[in-house]
Protein backbone atom coordinates (compact mmCIF):
# COMPACT_ATOMS: atom_id res chain seq x y z
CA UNK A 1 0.00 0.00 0.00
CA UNK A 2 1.47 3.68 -1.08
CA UNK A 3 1.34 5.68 1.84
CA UNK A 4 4.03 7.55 3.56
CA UNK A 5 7.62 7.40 3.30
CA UNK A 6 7.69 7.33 6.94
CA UNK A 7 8.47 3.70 8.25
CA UNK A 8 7.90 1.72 10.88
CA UNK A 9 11.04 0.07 12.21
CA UNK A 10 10.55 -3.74 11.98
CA UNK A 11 11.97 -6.60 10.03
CA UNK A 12 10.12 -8.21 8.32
CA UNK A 13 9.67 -12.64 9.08
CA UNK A 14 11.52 -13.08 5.56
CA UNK A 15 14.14 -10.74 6.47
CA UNK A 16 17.82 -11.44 5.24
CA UNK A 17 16.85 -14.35 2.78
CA UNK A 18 16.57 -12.32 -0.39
CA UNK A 19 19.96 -12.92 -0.96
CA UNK A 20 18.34 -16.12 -2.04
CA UNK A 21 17.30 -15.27 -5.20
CA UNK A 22 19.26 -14.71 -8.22
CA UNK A 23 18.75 -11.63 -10.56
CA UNK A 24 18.77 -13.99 -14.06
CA UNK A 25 16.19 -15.19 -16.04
CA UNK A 26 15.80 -18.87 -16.06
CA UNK A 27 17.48 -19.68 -19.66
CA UNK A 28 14.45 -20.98 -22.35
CA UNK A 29 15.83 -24.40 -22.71
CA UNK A 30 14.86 -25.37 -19.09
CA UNK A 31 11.52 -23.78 -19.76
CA UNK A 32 8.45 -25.87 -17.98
CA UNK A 33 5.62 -25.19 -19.87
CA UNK A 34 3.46 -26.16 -17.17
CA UNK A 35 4.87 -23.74 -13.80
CA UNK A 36 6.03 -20.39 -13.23
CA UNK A 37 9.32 -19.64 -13.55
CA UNK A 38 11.43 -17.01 -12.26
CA UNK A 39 12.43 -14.33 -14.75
CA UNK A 40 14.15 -11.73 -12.43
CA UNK A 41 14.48 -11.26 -8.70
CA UNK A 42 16.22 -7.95 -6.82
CA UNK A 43 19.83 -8.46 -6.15
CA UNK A 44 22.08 -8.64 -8.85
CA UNK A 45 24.15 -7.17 -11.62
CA UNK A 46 22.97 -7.18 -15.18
CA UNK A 47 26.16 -7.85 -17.83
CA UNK A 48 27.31 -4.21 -17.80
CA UNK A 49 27.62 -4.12 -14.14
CA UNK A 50 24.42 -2.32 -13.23
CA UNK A 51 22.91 -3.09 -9.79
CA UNK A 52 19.33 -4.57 -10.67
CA UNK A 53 17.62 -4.04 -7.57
CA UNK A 54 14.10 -2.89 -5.85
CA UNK A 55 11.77 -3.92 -3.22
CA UNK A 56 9.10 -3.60 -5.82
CA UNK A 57 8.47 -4.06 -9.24
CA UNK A 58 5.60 -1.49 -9.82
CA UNK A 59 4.61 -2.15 -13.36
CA UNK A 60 5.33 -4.32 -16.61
CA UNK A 61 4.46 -2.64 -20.14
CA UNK A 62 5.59 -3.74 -23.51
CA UNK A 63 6.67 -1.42 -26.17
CA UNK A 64 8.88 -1.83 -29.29
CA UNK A 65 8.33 -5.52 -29.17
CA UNK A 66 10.16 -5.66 -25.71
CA UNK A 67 9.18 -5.73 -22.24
CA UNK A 68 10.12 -2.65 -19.86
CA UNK A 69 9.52 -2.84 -16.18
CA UNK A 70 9.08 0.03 -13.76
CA UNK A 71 10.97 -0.69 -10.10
CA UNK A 72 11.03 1.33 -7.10
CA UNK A 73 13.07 1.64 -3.79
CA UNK A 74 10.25 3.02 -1.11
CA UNK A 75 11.05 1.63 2.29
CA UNK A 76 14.42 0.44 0.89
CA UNK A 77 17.38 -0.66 3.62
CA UNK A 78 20.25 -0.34 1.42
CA UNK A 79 23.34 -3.28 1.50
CA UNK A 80 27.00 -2.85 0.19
CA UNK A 81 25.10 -1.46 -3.26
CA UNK A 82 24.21 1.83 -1.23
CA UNK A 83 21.14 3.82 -2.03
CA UNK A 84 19.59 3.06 -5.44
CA UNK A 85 17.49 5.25 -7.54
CA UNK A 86 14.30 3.76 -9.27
CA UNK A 87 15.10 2.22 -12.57
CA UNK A 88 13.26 0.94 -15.71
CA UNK A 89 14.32 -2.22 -16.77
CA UNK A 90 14.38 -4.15 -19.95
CA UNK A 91 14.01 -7.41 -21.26
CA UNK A 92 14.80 -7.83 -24.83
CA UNK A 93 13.85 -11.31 -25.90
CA UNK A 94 12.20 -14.03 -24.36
CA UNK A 95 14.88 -16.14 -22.58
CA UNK A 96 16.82 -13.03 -21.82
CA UNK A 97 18.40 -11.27 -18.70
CA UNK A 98 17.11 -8.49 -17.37
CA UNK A 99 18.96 -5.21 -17.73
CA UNK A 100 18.78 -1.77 -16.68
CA UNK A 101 17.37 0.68 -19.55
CA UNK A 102 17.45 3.42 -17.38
CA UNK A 103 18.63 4.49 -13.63
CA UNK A 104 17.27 7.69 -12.47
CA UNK A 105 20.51 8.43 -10.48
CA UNK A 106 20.16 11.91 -9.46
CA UNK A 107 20.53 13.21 -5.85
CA UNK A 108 18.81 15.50 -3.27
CA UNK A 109 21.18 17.39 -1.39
CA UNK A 110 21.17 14.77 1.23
CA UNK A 111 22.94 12.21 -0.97
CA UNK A 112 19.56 10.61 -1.42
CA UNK A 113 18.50 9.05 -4.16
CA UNK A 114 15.73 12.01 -5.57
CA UNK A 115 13.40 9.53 -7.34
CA UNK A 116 12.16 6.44 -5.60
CA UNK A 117 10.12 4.64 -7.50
CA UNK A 118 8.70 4.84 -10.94
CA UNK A 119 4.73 5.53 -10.63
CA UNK A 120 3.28 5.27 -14.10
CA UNK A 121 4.97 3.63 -16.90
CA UNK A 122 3.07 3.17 -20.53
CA UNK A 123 3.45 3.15 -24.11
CA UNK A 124 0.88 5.81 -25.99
CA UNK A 125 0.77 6.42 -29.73
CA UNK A 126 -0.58 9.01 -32.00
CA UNK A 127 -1.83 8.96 -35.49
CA UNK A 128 -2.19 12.64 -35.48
CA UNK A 129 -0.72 15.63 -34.50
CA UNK A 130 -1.75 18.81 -32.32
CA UNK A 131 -4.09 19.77 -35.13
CA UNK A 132 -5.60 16.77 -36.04
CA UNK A 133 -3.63 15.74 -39.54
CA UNK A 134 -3.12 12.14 -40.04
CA UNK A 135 0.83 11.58 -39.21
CA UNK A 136 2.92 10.15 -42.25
CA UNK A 137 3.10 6.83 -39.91
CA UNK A 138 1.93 6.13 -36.27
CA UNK A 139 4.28 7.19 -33.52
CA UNK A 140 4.58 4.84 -30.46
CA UNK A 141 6.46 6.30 -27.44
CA UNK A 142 6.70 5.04 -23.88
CA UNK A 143 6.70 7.47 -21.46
CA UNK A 144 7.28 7.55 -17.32
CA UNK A 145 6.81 9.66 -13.91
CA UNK A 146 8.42 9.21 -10.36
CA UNK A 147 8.13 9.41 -7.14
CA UNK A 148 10.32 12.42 -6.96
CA UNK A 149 11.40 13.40 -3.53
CA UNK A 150 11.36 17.37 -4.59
CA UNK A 151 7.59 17.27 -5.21
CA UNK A 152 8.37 17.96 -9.22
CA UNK A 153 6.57 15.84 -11.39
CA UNK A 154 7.96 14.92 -14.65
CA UNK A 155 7.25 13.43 -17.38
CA UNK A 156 10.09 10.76 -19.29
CA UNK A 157 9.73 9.96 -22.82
CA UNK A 158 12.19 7.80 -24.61
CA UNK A 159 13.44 8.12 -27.50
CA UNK A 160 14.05 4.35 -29.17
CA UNK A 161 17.00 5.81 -31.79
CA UNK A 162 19.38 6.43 -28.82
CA UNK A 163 17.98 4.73 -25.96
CA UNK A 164 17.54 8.38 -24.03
CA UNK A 165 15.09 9.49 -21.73
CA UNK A 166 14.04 12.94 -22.22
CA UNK A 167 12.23 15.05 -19.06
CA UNK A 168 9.07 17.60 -19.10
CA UNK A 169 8.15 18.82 -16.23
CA UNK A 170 4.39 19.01 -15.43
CA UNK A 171 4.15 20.53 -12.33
CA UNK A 172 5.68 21.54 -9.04
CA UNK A 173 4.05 20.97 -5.13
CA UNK A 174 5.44 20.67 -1.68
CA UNK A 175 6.09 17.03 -0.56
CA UNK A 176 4.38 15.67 2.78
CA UNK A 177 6.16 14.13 5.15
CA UNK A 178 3.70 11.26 4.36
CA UNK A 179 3.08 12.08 1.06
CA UNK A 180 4.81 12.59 -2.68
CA UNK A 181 2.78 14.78 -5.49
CA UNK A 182 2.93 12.61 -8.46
CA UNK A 183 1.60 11.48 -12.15
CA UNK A 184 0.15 7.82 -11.02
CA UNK A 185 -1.68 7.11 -14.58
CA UNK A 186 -1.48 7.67 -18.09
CA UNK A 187 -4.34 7.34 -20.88
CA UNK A 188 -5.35 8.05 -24.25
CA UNK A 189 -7.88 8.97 -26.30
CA UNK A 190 -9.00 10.69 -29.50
CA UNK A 191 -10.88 13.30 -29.28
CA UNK A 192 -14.29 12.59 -30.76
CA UNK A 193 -14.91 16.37 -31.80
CA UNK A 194 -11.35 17.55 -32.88
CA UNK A 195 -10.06 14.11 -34.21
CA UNK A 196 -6.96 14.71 -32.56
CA UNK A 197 -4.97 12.28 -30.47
CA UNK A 198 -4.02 12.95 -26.96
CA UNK A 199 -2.33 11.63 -24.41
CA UNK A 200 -2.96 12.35 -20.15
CA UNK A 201 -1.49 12.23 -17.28
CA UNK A 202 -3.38 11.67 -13.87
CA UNK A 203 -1.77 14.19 -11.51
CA UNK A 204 -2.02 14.60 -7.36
CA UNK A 205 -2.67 16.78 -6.28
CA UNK A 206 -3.36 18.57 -9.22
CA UNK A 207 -5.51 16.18 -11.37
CA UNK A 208 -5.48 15.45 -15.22
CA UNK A 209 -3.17 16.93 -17.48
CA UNK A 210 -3.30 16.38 -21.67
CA UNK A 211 -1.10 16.51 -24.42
CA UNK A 212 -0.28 16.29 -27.86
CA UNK A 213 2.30 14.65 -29.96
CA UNK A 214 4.51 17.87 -31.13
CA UNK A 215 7.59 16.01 -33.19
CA UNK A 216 9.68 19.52 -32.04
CA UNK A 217 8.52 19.47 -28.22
CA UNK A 218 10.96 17.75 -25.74
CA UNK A 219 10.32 14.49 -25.70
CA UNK A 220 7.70 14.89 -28.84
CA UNK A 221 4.69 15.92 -26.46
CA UNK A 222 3.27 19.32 -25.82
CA UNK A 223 2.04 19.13 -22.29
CA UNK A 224 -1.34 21.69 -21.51
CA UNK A 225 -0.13 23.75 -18.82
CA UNK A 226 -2.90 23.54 -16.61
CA UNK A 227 -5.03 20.26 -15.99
CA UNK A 228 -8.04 19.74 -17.75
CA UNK A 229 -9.64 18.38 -14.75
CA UNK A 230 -8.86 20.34 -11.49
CA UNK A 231 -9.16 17.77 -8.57
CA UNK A 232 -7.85 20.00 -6.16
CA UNK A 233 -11.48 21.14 -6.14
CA UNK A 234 -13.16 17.75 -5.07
CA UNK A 235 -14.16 17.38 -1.99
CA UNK A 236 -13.01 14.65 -0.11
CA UNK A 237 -15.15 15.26 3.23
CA UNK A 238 -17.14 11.94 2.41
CA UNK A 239 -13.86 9.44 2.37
CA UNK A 240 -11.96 10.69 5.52
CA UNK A 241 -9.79 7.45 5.31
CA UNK A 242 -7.84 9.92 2.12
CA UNK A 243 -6.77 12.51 4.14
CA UNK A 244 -7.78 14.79 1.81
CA UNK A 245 -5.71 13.61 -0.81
CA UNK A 246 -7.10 12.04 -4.43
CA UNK A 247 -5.19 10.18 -7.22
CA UNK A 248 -5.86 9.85 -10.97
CA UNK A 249 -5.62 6.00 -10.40
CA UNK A 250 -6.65 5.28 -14.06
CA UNK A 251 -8.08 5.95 -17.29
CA UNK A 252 -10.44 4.12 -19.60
CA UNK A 253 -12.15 4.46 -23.17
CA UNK A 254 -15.88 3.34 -22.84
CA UNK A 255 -18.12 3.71 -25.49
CA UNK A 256 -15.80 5.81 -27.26
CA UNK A 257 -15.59 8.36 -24.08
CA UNK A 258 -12.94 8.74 -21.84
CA UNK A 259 -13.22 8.43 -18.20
CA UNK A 260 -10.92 8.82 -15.58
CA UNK A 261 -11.27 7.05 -11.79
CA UNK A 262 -10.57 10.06 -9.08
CA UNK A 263 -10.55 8.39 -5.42
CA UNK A 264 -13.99 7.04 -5.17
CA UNK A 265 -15.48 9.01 -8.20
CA UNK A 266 -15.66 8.36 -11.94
CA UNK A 267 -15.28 11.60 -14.21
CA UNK A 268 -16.49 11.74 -17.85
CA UNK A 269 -14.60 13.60 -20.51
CA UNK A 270 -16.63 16.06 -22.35
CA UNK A 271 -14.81 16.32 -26.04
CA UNK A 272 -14.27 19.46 -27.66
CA UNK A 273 -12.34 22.49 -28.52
CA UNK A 274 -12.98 23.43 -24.75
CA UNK A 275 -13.25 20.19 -22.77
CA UNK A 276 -14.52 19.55 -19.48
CA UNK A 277 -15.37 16.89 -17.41
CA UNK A 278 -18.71 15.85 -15.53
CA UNK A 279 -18.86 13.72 -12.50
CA UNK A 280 -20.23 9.73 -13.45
CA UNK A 281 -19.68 8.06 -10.69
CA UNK A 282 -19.57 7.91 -6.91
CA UNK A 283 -19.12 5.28 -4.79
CA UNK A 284 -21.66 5.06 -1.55
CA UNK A 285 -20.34 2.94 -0.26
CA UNK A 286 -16.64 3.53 0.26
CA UNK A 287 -15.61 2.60 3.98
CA UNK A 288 -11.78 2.34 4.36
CA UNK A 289 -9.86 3.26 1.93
CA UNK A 290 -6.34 4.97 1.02
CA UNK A 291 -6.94 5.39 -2.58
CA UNK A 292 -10.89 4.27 -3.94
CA UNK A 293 -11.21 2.88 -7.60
CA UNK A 294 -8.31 1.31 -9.35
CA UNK A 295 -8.00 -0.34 -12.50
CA UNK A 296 -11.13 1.34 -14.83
CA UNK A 297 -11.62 -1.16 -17.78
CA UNK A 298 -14.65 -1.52 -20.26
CA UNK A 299 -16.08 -4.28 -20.39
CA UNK A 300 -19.27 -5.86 -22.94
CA UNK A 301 -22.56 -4.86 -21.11
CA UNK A 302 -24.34 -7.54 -19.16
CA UNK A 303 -27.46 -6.46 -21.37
CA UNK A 304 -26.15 -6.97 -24.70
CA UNK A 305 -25.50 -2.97 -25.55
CA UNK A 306 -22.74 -1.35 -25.36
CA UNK A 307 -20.02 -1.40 -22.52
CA UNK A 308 -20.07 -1.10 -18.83
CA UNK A 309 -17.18 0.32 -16.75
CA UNK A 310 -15.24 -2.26 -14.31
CA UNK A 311 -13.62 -0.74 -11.19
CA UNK A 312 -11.54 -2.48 -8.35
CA UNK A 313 -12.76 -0.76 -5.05
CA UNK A 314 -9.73 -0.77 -2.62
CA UNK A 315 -10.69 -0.70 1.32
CA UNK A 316 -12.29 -3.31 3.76
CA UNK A 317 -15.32 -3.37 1.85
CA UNK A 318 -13.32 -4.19 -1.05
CA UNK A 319 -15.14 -5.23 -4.48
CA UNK A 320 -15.02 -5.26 -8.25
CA UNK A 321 -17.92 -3.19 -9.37
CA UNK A 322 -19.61 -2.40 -12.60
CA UNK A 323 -20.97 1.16 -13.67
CA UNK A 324 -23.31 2.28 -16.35
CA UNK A 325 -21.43 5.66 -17.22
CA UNK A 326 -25.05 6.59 -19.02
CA UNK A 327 -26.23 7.46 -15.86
CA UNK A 328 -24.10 6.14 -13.24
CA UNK A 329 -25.83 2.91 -11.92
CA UNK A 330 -23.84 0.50 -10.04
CA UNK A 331 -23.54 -3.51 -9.74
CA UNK A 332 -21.20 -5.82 -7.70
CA UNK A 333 -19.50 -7.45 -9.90
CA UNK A 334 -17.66 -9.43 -7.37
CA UNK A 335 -17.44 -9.23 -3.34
CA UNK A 336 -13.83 -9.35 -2.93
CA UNK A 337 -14.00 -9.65 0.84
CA UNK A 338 -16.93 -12.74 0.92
CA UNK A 339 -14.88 -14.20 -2.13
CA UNK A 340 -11.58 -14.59 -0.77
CA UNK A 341 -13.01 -15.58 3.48
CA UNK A 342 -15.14 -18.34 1.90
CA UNK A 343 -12.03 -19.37 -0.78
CA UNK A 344 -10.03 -19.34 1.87
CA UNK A 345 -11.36 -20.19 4.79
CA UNK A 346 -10.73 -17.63 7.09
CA UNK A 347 -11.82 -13.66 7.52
CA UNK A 348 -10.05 -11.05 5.19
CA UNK A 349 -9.95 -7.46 5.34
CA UNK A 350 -7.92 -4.79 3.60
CA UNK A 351 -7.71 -5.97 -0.15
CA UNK A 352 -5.94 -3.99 -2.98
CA UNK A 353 -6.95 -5.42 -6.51
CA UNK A 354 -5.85 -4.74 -9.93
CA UNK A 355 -3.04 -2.06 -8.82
CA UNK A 356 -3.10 -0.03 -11.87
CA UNK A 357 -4.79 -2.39 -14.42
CA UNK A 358 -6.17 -5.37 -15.24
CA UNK A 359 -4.74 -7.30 -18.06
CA UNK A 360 -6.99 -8.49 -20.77
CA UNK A 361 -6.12 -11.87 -23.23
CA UNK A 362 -8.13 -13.35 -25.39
CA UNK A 363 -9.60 -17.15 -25.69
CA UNK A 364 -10.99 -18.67 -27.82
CA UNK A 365 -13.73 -20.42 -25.93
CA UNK A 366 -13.95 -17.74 -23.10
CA UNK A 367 -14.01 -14.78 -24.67
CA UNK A 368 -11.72 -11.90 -23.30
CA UNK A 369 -10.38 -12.71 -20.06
CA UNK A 370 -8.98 -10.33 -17.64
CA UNK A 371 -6.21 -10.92 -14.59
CA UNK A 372 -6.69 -8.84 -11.68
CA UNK A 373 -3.50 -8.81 -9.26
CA UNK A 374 -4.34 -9.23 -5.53
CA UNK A 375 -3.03 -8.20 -1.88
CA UNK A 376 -4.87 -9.13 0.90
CA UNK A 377 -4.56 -8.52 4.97
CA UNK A 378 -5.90 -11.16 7.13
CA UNK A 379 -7.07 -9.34 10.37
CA UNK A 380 -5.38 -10.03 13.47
CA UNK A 381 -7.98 -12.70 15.30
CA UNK A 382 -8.07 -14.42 11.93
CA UNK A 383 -6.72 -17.90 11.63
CA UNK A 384 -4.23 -17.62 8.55
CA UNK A 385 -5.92 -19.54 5.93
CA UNK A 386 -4.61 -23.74 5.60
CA UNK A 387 -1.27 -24.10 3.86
CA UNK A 388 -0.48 -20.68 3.71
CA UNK A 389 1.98 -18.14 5.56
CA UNK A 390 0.99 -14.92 6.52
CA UNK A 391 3.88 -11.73 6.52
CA UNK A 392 3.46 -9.23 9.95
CA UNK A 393 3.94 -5.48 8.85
CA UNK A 394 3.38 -4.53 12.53
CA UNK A 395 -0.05 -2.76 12.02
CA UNK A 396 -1.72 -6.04 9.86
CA UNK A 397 -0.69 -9.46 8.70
CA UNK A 398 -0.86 -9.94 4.78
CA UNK A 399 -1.14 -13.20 2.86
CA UNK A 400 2.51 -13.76 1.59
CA UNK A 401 1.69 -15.55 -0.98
CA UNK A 402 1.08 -13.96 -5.14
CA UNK A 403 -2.75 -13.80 -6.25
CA UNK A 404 -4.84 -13.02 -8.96
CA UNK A 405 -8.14 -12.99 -9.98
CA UNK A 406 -9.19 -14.64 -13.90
CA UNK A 407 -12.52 -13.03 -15.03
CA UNK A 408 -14.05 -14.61 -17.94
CA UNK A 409 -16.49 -12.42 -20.67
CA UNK A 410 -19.36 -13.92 -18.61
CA UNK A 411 -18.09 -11.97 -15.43
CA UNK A 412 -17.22 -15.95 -13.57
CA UNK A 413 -14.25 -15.53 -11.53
CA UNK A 414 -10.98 -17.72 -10.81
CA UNK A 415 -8.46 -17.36 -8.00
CA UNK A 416 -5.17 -18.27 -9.07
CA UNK A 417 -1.70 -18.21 -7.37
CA UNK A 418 2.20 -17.84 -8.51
CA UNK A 419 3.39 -21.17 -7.82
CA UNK A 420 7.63 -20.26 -7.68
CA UNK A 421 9.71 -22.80 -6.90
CA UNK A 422 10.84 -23.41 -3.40
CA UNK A 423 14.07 -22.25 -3.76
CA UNK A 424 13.28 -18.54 -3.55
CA UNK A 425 12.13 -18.70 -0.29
CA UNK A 426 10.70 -15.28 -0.37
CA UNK A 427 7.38 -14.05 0.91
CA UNK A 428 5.96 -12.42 -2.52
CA UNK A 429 2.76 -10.78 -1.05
CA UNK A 430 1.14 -8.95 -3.76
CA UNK A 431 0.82 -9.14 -7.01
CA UNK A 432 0.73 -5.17 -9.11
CA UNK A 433 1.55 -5.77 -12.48
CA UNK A 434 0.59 -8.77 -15.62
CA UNK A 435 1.63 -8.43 -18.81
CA UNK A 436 1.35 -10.34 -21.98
CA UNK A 437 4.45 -11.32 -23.80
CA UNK A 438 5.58 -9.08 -26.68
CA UNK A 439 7.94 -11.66 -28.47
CA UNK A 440 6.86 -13.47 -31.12
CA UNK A 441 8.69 -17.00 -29.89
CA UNK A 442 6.71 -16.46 -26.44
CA UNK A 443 3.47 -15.92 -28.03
CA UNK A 444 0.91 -16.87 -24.79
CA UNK A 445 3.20 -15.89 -22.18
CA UNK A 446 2.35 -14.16 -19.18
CA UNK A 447 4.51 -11.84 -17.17
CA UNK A 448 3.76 -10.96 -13.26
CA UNK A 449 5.44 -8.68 -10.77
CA UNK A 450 5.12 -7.27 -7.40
CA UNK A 451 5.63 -6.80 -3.64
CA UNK A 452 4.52 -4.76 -2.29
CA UNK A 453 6.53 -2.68 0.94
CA UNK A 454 3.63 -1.96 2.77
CA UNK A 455 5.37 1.00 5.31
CA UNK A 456 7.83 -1.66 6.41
CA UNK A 457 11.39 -2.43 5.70
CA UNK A 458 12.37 -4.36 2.96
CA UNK A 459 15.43 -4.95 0.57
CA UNK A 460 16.20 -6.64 -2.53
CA UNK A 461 11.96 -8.03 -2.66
CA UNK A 462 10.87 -7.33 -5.94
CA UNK A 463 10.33 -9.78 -8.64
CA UNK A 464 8.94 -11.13 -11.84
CA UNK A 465 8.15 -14.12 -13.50
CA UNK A 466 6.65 -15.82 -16.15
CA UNK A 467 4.49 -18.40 -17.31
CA UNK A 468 2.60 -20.08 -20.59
CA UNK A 469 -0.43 -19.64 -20.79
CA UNK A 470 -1.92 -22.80 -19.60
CA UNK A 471 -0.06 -22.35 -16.26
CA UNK A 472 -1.49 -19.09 -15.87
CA UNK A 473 -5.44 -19.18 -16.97
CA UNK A 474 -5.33 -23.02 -18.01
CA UNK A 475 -5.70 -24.51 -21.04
CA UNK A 476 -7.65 -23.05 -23.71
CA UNK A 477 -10.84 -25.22 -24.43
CA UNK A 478 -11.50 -25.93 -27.82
């Protein structure tokens, strides 16, 4: 859970055995088609001598026909390495090792590290420019955002020729003690009066931010210099739990409109010359919760017309919900807390689901499928659930083990688990990021990261790994 970058000073029950775990991928001839497999793990050096570290992997995107990963370093307890600053990493081909595309090694006065972890990572393309003429060819470009420690927030846009990162900055705010302004989402979406393509960027404590794809601009987008959406104006009186703070979580084309989850609130994006934005969506029923929605994704309408916006509520009344942006409607989808107590056998409570997205693949007899990364806190008086072991963070206990959620087009869940091998020994807790395989010779693959700090120390925790398709959603009925 992202919350302050004050810690509480424990060890955590896994302590000291991440040195366990080996920073390689495992080598495509002793591929088992039918387990995961690690593909990286914090604690090495990639062949140039970078230190690949991180006590989380944040997020998994492919671009270019390779795989990037976002890490970060919050709640880090350095070793002999020293203090790291987040890094985007890169795998080139299935089979690969890891390596480091990108370390974001600049310092605060302090000698600290000033970016900590990367917070929104995605590749966004445009077909037209700023004025709406069709571009010779599409332009694909992955851009990125921090957790920078001066309250800037900037925006990172590589350039594939050289392999540079180029920075725009979008704004400027006064850190908190307990918390960092920062971009925590990207979308896009063409504008259905203008024609032209645009990219955002979900700012707190500002809100959303668009742009355009300007081949002369730094980094080839023109960022508007004031957001489209002010959420500095939203009240937050209603969901105490925030503490007056909001987050852009995510973005999502429905219908052809683009909508935007704002802590327990859906806005709608009005198109035009002059855009605007109307609230959708509010949740009444919000209870606990650091951040509200997560994860906005469109999904075919139960009623045959149209789509229907899913949302991952995060809290202890956690659920998967489904609104009806025509007028704002809402539908369980799926009781996340009754799901996982009777699965399991036991009482949950806090549950964070689908950190920043939920991945959709396609199957033939199921339809689209989506997988819906878990983390889940088992309340103190709680047995842990049979056969599984439980990580103390001082103020809760969290299932260590890696789970996620398989929806299929007829809205029937699946709970699943990373299976590793016993040899990593290491607690993984949560699962944030799944990714399909860009390479064409690992067509089917799944990628999953995670761990997840949760205000306690950690070092060396993040990982990845992979797995075929079958081991991940099971086989594909004919």
């Amino acid at each position: 859970m992202m919350r302050g970058l004050n810690s509480h000073l424990l060890i955590l029950i896994f302590g000291g055995i991440c040195a366990a775990l080996s920073a390689c991928a495992i080598p495509s001839s002793t591929r088992s088609e039918g387990e995961f497999e690690l593909s990286f793990a914090a604690g090495s050096r990639d062949s140039a001598g970078n230190f690949l570290g991180g006590t989380e992997v944040r997020l998994l995107t492919g671009h270019g026909g390779k795989l990037y990963a976002g890490n970060g370093y919050w709640e880090d307890r350095p070793g002999p390495e020293g203090p790291q600053g987040a890094q985007i990493l890169v795998l080139d081909e299935s089979g690969a090792r890891w390596r480091v595309d990108h370390s974001f090694d600049e310092r605060m006065p302090t000698g600290r590290p000033r970016d900590l972890a990367i917070s929104a990572l995605n590749e966004v393309s445009f077909a037209t420019d700023g004025a709406g003429a069709r571009l010779p060819s599409p332009v694909s470009l992955l851009i990125a955002s921090t957790w920078d420690l001066t309250g800037t927030a900037r925006i990172f846009s590589r350039d594939d020729a050289t392999g540079t990162w180029t920075a725009v900055i979008l704004a400027q705010d006064r850190p908190a003690a307990d918390f960092l302004p920062q971009v925590r989402s990207f979308g896009a979406h063409r504008d259905r009066q203008t024609g032209i393509d645009l990219v955002f960027a979900g700012h707190g404590p500002r809100g959303v931010f668009s742009g355009i794809y300007d081949a002369m601009a730094p980094g080839r987008i023109r960022w508007g210099t004031t957001p489209e959406l002010d959420i500095s104006r939203i009240s937050t009186r209603a969901f105490p739990a925030m503490a007056g703070r909001l987050r852009v979580s995510s973005f999502a084309e429905c219908n052809g409109r683009l909508y935007a989850a704002v802590g327990q609130q859906i806005y709608e994006r009005i198109d035009g010359a002059a855009p605007h934005w109307r609230l959708a969506y509010t949740n009444p029923h919000p209870r606990r919760s650091e951040t509200g929605l997560r994860a906005l994704t469109a999904v075919a309408s139960p009623s045959g017309s149209g789509e229907v916006l899913l949302a991952a509520v995060e809290g202890d009344a956690a659920r998967i919900i489904r609104v009806d942006p025509n007028d704002g409607s809402e539908a369980t989808d799926l009781d996340l807390e009754t799901f996982l107590s009777n699965r399991w056998q036991t009482r949950v409570g806090y549950v964070i689901a689908a950190y920043n997205d939920m991945t959709r693949i396609r199957d033939g007899q199921r339809g689209d499928l989506l997988l819906i990364g878990l983390e889940a806190f088992i309340p103190p008086r709680a047995p842990a659930p049979g056969g599984h072991s439980v990580v103390d963070v001082a103020y809760g206990r969290l299932d260590a083990g890696a789970w996620y959620l398989v929806r299929d087009s007829g809205g029937r869940y699946d709970l699943r688990q990373i299976t590793p091998s016993p040899i990593t020994g290491q607690a993984l807790v949560a699962t944030r990021s799944i990714a399909a395989s860009p390479f064409p010779n690992d067509e089917g693959a799944l990628y999953f990261a995670g761990y997840d700090a949760n205000k306690a120390p950690a070092h060396n925790t993040a990982w990845i790994f992979r797995a075929s398709r079958d081991a991940a959603v099971g086989a594909e009925r004919e």
